[in-house]
N, C-alpha and C. Protein backbone atom coordinates (compact mmCIF):
# COMPACT_ATOMS: atom_id res chain seq x y z
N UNK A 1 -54.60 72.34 -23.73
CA UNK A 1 -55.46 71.79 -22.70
C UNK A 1 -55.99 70.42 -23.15
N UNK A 2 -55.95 69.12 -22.21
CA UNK A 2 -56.70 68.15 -22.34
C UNK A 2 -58.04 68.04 -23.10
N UNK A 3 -58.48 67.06 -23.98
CA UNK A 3 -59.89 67.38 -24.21
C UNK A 3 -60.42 66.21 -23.46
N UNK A 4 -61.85 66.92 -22.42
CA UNK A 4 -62.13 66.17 -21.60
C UNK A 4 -62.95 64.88 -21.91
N UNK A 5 -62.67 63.71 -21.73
CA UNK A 5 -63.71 62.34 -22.01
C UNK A 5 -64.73 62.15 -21.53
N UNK A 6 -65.67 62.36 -23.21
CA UNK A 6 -67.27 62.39 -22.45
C UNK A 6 -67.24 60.77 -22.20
N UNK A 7 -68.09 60.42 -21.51
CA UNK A 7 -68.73 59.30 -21.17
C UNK A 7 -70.47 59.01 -21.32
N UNK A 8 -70.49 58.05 -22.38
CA UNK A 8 -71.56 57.95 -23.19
C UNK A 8 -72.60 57.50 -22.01
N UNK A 9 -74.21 58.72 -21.87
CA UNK A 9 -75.21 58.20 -21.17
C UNK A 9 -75.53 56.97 -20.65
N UNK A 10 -75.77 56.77 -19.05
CA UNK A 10 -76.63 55.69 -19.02
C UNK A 10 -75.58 54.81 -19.01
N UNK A 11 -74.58 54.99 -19.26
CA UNK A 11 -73.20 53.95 -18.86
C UNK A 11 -73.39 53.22 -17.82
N UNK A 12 -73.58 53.42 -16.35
CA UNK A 12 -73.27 52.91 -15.37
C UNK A 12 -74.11 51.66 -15.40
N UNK A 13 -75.45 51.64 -15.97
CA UNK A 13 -76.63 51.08 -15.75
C UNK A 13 -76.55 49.55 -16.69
N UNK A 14 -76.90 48.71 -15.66
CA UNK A 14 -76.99 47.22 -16.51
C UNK A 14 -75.86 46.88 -16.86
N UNK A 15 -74.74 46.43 -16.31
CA UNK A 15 -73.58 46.43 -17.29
C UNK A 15 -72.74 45.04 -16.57
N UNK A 16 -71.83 44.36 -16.85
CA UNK A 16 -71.06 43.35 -16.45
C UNK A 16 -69.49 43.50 -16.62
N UNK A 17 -69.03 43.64 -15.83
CA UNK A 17 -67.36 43.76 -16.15
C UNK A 17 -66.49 43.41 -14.73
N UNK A 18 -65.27 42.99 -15.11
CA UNK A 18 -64.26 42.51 -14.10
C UNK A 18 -62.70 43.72 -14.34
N UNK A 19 -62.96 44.15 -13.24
CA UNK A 19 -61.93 45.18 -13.20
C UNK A 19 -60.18 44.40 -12.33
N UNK A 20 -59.47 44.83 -12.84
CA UNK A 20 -57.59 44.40 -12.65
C UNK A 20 -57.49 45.64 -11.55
N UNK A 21 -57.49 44.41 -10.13
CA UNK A 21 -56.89 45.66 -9.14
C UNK A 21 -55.41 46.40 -9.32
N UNK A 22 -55.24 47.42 -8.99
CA UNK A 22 -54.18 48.46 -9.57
C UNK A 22 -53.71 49.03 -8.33
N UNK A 23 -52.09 49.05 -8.51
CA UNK A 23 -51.84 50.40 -7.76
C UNK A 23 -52.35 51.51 -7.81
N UNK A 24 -52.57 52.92 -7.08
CA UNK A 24 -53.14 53.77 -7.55
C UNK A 24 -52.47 54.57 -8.36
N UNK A 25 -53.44 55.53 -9.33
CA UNK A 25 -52.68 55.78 -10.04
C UNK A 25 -52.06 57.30 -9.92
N UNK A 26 -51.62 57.80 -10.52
CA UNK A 26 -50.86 59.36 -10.63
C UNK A 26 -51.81 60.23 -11.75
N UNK A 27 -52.63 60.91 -10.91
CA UNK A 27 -53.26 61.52 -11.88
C UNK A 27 -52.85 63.35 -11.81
N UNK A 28 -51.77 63.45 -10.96
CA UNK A 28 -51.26 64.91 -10.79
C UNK A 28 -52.16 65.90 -10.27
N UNK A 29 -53.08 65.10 -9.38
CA UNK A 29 -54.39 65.69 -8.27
C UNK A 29 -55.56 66.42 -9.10
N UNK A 30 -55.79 65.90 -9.80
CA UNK A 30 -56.72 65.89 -10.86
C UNK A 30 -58.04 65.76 -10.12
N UNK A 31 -59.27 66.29 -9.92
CA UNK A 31 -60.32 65.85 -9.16
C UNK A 31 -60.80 65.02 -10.08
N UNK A 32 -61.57 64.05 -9.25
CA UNK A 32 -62.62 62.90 -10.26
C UNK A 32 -63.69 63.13 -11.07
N UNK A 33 -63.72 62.77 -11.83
CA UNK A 33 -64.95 62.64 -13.06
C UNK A 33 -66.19 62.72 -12.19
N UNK A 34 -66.31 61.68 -11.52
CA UNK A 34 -67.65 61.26 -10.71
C UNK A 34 -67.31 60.38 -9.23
N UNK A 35 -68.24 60.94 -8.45
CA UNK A 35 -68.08 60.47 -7.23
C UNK A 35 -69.77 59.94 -6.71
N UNK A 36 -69.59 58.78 -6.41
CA UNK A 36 -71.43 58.49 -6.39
C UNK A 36 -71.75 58.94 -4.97
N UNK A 37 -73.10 58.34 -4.93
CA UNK A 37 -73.55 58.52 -3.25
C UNK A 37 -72.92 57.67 -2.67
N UNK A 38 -72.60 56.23 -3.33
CA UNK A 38 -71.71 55.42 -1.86
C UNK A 38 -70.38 55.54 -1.70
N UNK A 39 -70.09 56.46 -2.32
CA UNK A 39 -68.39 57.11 -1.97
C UNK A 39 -67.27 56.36 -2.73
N UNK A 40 -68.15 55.80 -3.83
CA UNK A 40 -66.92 55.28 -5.01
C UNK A 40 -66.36 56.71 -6.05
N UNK A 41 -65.54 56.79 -6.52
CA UNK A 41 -64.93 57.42 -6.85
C UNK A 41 -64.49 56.81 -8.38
N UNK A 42 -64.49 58.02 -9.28
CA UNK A 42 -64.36 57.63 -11.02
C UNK A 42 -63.02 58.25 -11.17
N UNK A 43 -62.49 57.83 -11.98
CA UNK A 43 -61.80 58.82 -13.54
C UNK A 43 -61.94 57.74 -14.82
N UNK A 44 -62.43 58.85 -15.61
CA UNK A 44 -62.43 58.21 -17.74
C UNK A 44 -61.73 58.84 -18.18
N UNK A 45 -60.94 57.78 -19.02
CA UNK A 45 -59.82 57.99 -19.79
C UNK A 45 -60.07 57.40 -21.25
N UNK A 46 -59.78 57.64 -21.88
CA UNK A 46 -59.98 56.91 -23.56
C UNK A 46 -59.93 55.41 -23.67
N UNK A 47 -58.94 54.84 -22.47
CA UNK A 47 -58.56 53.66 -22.81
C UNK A 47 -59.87 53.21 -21.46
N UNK A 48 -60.01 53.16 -20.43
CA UNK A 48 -61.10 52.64 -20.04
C UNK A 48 -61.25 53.66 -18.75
N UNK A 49 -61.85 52.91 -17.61
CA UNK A 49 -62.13 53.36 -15.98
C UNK A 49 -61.53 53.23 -15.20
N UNK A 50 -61.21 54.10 -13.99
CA UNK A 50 -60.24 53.62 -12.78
C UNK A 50 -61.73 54.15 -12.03
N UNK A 51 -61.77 52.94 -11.11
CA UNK A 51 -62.47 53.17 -9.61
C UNK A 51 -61.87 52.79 -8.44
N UNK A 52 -62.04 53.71 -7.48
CA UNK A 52 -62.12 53.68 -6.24
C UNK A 52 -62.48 53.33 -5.45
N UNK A 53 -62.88 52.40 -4.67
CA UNK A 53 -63.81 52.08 -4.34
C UNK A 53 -63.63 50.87 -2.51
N UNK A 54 -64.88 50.77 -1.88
CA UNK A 54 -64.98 50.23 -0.98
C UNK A 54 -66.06 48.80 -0.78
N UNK A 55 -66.52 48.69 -2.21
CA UNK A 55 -67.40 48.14 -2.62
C UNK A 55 -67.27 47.32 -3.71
N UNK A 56 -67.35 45.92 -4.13
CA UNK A 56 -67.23 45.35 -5.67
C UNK A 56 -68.51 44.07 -5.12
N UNK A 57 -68.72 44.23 -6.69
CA UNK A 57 -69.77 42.97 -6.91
C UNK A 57 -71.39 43.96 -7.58
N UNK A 58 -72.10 43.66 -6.99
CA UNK A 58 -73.32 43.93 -6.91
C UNK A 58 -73.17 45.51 -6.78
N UNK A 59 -73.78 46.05 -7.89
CA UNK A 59 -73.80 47.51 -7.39
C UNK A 59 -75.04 48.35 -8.17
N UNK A 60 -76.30 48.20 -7.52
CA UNK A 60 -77.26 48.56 -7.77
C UNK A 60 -77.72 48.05 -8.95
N UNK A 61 -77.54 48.14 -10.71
CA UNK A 61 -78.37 47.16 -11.56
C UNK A 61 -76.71 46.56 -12.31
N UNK A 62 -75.88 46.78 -11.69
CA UNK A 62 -74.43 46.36 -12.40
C UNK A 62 -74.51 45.24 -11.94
N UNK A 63 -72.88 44.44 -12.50
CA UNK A 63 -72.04 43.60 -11.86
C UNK A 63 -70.81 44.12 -12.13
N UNK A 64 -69.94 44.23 -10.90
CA UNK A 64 -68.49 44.72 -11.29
C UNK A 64 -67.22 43.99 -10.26
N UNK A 65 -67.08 43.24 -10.93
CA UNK A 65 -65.89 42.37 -9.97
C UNK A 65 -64.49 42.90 -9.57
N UNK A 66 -64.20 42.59 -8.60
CA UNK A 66 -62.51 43.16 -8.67
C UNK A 66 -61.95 42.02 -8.57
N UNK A 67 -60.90 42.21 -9.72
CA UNK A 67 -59.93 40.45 -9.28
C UNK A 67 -58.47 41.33 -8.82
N UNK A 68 -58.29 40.72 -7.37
CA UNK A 68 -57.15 40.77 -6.75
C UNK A 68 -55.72 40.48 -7.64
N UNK A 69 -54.71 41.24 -7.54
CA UNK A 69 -53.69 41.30 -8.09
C UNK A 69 -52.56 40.96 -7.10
N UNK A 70 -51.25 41.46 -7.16
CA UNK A 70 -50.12 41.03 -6.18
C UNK A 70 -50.37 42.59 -5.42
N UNK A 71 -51.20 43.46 -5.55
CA UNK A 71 -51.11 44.93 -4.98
C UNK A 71 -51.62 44.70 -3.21
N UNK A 72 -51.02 44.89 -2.46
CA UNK A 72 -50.96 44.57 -0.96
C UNK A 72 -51.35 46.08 -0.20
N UNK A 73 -52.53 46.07 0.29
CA UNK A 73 -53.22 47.56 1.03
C UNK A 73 -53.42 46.96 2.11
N UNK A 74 -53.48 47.76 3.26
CA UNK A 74 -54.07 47.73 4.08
C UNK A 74 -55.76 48.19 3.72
N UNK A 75 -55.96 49.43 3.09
CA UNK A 75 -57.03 49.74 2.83
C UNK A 75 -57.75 49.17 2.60
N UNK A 76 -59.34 49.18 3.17
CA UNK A 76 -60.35 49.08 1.92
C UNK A 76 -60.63 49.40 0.99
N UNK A 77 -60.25 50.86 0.80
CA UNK A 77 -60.80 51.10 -0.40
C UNK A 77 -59.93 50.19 -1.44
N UNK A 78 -59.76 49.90 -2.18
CA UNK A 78 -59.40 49.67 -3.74
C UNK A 78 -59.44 50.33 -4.84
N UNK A 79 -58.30 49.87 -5.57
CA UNK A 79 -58.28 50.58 -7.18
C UNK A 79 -58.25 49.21 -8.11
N UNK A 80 -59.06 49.75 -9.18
CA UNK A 80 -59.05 48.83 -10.10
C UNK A 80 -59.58 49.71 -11.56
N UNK A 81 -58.67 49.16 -12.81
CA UNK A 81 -59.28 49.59 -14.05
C UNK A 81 -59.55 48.28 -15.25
N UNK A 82 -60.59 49.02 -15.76
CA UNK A 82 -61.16 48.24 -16.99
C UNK A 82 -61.16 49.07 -17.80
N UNK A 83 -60.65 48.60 -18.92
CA UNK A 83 -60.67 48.81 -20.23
C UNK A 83 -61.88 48.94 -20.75
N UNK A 84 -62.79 49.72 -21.67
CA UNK A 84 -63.95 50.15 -21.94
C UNK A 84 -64.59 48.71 -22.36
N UNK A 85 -63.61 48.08 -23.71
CA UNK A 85 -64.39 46.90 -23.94
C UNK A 85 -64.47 45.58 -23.18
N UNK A 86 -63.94 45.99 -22.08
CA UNK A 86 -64.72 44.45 -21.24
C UNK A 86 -65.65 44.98 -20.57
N UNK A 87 -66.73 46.07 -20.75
CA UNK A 87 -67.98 46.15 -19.93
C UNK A 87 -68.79 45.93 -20.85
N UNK A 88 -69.36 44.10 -20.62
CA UNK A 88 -70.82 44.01 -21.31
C UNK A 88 -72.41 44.11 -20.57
N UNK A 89 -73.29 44.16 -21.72
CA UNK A 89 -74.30 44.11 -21.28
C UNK A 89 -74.91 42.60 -19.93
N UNK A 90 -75.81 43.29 -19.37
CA UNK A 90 -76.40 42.75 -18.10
C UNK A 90 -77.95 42.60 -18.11
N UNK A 91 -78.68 41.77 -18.30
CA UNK A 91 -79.72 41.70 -17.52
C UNK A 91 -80.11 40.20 -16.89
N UNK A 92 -81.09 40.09 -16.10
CA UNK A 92 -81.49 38.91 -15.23
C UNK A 92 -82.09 38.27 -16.43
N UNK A 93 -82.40 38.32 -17.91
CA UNK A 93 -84.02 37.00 -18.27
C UNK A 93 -82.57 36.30 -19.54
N UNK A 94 -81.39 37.00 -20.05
CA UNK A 94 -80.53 36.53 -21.25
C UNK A 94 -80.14 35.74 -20.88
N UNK A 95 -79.86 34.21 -21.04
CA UNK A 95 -78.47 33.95 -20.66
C UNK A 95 -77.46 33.92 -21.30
N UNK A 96 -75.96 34.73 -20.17
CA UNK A 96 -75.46 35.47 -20.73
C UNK A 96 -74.04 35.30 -19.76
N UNK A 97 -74.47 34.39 -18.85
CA UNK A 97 -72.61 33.67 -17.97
C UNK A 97 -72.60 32.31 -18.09
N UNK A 98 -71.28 32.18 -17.63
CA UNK A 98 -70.72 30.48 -18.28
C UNK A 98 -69.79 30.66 -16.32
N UNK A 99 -69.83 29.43 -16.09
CA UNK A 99 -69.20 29.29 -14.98
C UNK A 99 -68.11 29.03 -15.02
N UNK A 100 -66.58 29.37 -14.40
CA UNK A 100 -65.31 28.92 -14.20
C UNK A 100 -64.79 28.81 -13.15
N UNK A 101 -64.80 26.84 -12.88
CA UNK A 101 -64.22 26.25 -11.83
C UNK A 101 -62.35 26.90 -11.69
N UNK A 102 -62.07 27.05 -10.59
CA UNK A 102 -60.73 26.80 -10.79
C UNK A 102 -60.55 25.67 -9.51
N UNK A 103 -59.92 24.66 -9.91
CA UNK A 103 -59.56 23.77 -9.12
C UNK A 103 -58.19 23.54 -8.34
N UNK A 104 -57.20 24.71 -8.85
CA UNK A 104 -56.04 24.77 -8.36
C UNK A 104 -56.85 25.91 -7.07
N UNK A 105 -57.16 26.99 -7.16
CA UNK A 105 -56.93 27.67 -5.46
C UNK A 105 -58.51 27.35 -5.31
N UNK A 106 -59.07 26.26 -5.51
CA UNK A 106 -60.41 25.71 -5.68
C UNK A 106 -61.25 26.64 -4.93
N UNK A 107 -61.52 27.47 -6.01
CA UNK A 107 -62.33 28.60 -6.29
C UNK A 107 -63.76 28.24 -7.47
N UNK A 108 -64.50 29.74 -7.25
CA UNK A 108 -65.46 29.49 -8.29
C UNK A 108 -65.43 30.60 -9.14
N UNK A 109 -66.04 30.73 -10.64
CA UNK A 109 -66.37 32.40 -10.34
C UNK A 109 -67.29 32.12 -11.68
N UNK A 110 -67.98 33.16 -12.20
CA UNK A 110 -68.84 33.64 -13.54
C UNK A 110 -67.85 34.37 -14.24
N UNK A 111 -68.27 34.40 -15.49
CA UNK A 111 -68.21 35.61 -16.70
C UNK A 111 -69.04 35.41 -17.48
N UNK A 112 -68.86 36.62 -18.26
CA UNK A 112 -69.91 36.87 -19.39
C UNK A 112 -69.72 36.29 -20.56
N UNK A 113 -70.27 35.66 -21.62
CA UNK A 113 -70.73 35.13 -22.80
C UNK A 113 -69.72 35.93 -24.06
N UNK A 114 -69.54 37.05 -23.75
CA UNK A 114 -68.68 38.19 -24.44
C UNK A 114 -67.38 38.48 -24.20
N UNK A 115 -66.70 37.71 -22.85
CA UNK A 115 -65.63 37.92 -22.34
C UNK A 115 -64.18 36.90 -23.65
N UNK A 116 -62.89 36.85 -23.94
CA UNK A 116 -62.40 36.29 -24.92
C UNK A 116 -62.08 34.75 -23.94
N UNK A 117 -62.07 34.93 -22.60
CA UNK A 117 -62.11 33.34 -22.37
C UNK A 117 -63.73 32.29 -22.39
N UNK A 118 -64.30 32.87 -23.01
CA UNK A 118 -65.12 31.92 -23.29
C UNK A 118 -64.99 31.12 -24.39
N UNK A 119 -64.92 29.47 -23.96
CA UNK A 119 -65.07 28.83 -25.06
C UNK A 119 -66.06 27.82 -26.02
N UNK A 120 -67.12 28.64 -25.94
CA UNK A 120 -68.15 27.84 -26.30
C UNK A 120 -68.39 26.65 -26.11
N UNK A 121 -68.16 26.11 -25.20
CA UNK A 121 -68.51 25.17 -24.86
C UNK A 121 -68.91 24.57 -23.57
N UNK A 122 -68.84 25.64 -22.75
CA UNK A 122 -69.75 25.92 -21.22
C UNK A 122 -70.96 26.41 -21.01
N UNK A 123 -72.27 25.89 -20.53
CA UNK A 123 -73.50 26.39 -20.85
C UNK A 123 -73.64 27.56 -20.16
N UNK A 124 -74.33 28.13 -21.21
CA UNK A 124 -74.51 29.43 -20.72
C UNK A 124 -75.93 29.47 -20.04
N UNK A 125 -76.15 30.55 -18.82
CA UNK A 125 -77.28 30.23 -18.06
C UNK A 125 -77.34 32.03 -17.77
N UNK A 126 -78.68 32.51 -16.96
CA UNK A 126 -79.18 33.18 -16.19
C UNK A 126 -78.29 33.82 -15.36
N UNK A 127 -78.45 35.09 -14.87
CA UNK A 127 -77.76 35.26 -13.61
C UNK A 127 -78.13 34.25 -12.19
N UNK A 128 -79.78 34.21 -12.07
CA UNK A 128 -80.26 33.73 -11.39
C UNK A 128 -79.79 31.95 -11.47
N UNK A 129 -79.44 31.27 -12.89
CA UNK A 129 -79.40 29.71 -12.68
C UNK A 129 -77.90 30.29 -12.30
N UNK A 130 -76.93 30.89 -13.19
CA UNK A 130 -75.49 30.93 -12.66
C UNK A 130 -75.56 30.95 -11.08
N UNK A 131 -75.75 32.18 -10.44
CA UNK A 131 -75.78 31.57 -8.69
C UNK A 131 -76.04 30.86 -8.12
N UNK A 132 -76.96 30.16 -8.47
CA UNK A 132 -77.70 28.37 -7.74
C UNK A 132 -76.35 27.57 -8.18
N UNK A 133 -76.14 27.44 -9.14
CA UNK A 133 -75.17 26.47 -10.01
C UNK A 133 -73.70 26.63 -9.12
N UNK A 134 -73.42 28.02 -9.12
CA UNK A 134 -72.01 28.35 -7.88
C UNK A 134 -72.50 28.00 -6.60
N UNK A 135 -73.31 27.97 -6.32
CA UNK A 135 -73.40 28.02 -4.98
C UNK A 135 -73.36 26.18 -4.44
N UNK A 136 -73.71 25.39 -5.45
CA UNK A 136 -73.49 24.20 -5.63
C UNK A 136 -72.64 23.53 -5.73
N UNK A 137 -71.86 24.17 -6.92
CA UNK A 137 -70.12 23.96 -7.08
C UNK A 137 -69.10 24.65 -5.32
N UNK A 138 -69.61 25.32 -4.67
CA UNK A 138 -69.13 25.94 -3.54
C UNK A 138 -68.97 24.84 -2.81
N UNK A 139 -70.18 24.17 -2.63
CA UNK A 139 -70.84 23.17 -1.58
C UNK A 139 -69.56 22.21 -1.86
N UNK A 140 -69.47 21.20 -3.19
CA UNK A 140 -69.52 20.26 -3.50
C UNK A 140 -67.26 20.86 -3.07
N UNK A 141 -66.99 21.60 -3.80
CA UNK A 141 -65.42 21.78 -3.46
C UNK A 141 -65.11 21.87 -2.29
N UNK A 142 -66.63 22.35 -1.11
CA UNK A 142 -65.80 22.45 0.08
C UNK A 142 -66.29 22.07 1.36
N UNK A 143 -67.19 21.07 1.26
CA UNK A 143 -67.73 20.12 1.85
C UNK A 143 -67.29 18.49 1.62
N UNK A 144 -67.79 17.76 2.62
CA UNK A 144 -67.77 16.27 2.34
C UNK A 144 -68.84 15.58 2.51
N UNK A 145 -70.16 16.32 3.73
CA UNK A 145 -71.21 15.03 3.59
C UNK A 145 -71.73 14.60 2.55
N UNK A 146 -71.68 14.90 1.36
CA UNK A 146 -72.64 15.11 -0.38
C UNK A 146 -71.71 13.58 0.00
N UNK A 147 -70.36 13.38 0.37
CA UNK A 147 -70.22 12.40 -0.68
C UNK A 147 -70.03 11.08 0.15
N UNK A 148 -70.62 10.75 1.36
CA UNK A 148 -70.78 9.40 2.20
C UNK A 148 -71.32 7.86 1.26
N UNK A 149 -71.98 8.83 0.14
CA UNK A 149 -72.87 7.60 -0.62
C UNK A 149 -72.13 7.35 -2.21
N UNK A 150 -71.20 7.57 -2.02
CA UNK A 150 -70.00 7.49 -3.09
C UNK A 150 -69.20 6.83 -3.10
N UNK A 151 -68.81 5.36 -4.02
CA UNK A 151 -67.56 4.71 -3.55
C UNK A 151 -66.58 5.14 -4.74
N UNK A 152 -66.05 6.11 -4.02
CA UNK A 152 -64.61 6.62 -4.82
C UNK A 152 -62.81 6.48 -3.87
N UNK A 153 -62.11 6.68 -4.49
CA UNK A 153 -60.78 6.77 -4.25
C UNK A 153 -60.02 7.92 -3.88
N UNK A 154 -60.68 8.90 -4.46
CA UNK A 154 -59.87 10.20 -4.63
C UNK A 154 -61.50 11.28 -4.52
N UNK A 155 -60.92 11.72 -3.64
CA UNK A 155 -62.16 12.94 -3.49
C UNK A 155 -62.61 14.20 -4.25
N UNK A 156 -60.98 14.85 -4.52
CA UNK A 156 -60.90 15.77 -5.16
C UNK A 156 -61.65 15.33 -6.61
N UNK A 157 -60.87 14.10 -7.19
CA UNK A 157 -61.25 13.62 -8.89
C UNK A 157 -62.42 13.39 -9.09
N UNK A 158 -63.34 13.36 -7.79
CA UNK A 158 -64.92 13.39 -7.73
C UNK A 158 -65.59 14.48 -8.18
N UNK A 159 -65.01 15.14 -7.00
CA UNK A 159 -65.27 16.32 -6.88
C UNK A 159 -65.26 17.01 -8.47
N UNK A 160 -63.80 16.95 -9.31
CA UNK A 160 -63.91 17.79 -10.57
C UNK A 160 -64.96 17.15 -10.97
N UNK A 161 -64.93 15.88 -11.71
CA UNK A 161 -65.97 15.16 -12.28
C UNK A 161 -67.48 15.89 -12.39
N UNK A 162 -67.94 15.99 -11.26
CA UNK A 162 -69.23 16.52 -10.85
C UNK A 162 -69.06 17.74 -11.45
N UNK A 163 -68.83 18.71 -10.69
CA UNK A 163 -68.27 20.13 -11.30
C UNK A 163 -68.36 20.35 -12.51
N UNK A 164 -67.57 19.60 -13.38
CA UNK A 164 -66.94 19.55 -14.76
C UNK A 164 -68.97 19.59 -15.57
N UNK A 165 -69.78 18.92 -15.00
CA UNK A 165 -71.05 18.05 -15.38
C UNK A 165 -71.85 19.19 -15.23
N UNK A 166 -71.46 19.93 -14.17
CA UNK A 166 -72.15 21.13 -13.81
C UNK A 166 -71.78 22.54 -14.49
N UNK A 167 -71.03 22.29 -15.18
CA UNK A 167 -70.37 23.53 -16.03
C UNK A 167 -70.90 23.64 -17.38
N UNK A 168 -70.78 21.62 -17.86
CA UNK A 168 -70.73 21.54 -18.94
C UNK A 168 -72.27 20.97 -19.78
N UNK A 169 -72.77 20.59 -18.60
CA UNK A 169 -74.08 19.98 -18.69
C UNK A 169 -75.16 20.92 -18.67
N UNK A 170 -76.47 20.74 -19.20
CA UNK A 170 -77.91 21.47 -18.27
C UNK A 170 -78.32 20.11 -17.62
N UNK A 171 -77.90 19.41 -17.15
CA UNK A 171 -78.44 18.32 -16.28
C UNK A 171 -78.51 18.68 -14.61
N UNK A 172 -79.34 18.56 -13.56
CA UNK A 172 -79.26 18.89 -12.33
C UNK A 172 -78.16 18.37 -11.74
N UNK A 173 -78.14 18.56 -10.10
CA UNK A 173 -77.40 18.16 -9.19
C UNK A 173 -77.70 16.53 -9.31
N UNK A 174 -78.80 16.54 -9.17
CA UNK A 174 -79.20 15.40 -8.99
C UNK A 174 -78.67 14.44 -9.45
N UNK A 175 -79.29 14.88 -10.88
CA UNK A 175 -78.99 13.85 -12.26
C UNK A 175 -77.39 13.06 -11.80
N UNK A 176 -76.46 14.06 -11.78
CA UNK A 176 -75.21 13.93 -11.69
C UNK A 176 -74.73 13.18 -11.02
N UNK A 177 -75.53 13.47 -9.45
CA UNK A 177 -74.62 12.56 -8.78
C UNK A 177 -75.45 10.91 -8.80
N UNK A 178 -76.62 10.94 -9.18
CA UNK A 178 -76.80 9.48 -9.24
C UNK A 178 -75.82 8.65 -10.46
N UNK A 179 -75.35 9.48 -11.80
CA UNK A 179 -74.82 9.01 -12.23
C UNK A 179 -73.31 8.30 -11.88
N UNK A 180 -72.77 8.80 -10.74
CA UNK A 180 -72.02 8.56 -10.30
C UNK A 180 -71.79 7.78 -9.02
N UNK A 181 -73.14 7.33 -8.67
CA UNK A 181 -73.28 6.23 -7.44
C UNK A 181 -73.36 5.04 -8.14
């Protein structure tokens, strides 16, 4: 017989991780570990978590991302697993995310301070400064009035520029773009 995987207390609580959406998996109708009140669905395995789920991001004192794969559902629900050691610690006062522009599907996103693509050299901030800071970088990739008072050539190369200042800097919006008028 299997020996069943405890799962160490208090797990769910405070935690940061980015889960690899998945086909589902074959568990030979195995019922789930845990099923919450909002109808996400568990299994633990040695190597990490598969969830179920209809829900990612924000989930009561977590953060749990799903990054989309080539897996094509109609469904909502989703599957996704993480490996035990990419769930780090979480709270609002550490700072403890670094922001990552992507400028090819000019996107935004966070991670954690603990994750192996961090390279020390992106400031690390708050949950609370990280969201102001994205929500800025949002603006600036996908808007144009910010930049009427700008004499540039190339919009996009602005655009990183700034960004890049905002990743790499603790200097404001502000600061930034006057430097660049």
């Amino acid at each position: 017989m299997e020996e069943k995987f405890q799962l160490p207390a208090g797990f769910f609580k405070n935690t940061f991780c980015v889960f690899e959406e998945i086909l589902p998996p074959n568990f030979d109708n195995k019922k789930f570990d845990y099923v919450s009140k909002s109808g996400s669905s568990y299994y633990f395995t040695k190597q990490g978590m598969y969830r179920l789920s209809n829900h990612w991001g924000r989930l009561a004192n977590s953060k749990w991302r799903l990054v989309s794969s080539e897996v094509k559902t109609d469904s909502k629900y989703k599957w996704g697993f993480a490996p035990w050691e990419s769930f780090y610690p979480d709270n609002s006062t550490e700072q403890l995310y670094f922001i990552q522009p992507d400028f090819i599907n000019n996107t935004v996103n966070y991670q954690h301070k603990n994750a192996p693509e961090f390279d020390n050299k992106a400031i690390l901030r708050t949950s609370f400064e990280t969201a102001k800071k994205i929500k800025q970088i949002r603006n600036i990739m996908n808007l144009t009035s910010w930049a009427k008072y700008f004499d540039y050539e190339d919009i996009n190369e602005l655009r990183k520029k700034i960004i890049l200042e905002l990743v790499y800097t603790d200097k404001s919006l502000e600061e930034i773009k006057s430097e660049f008028q």
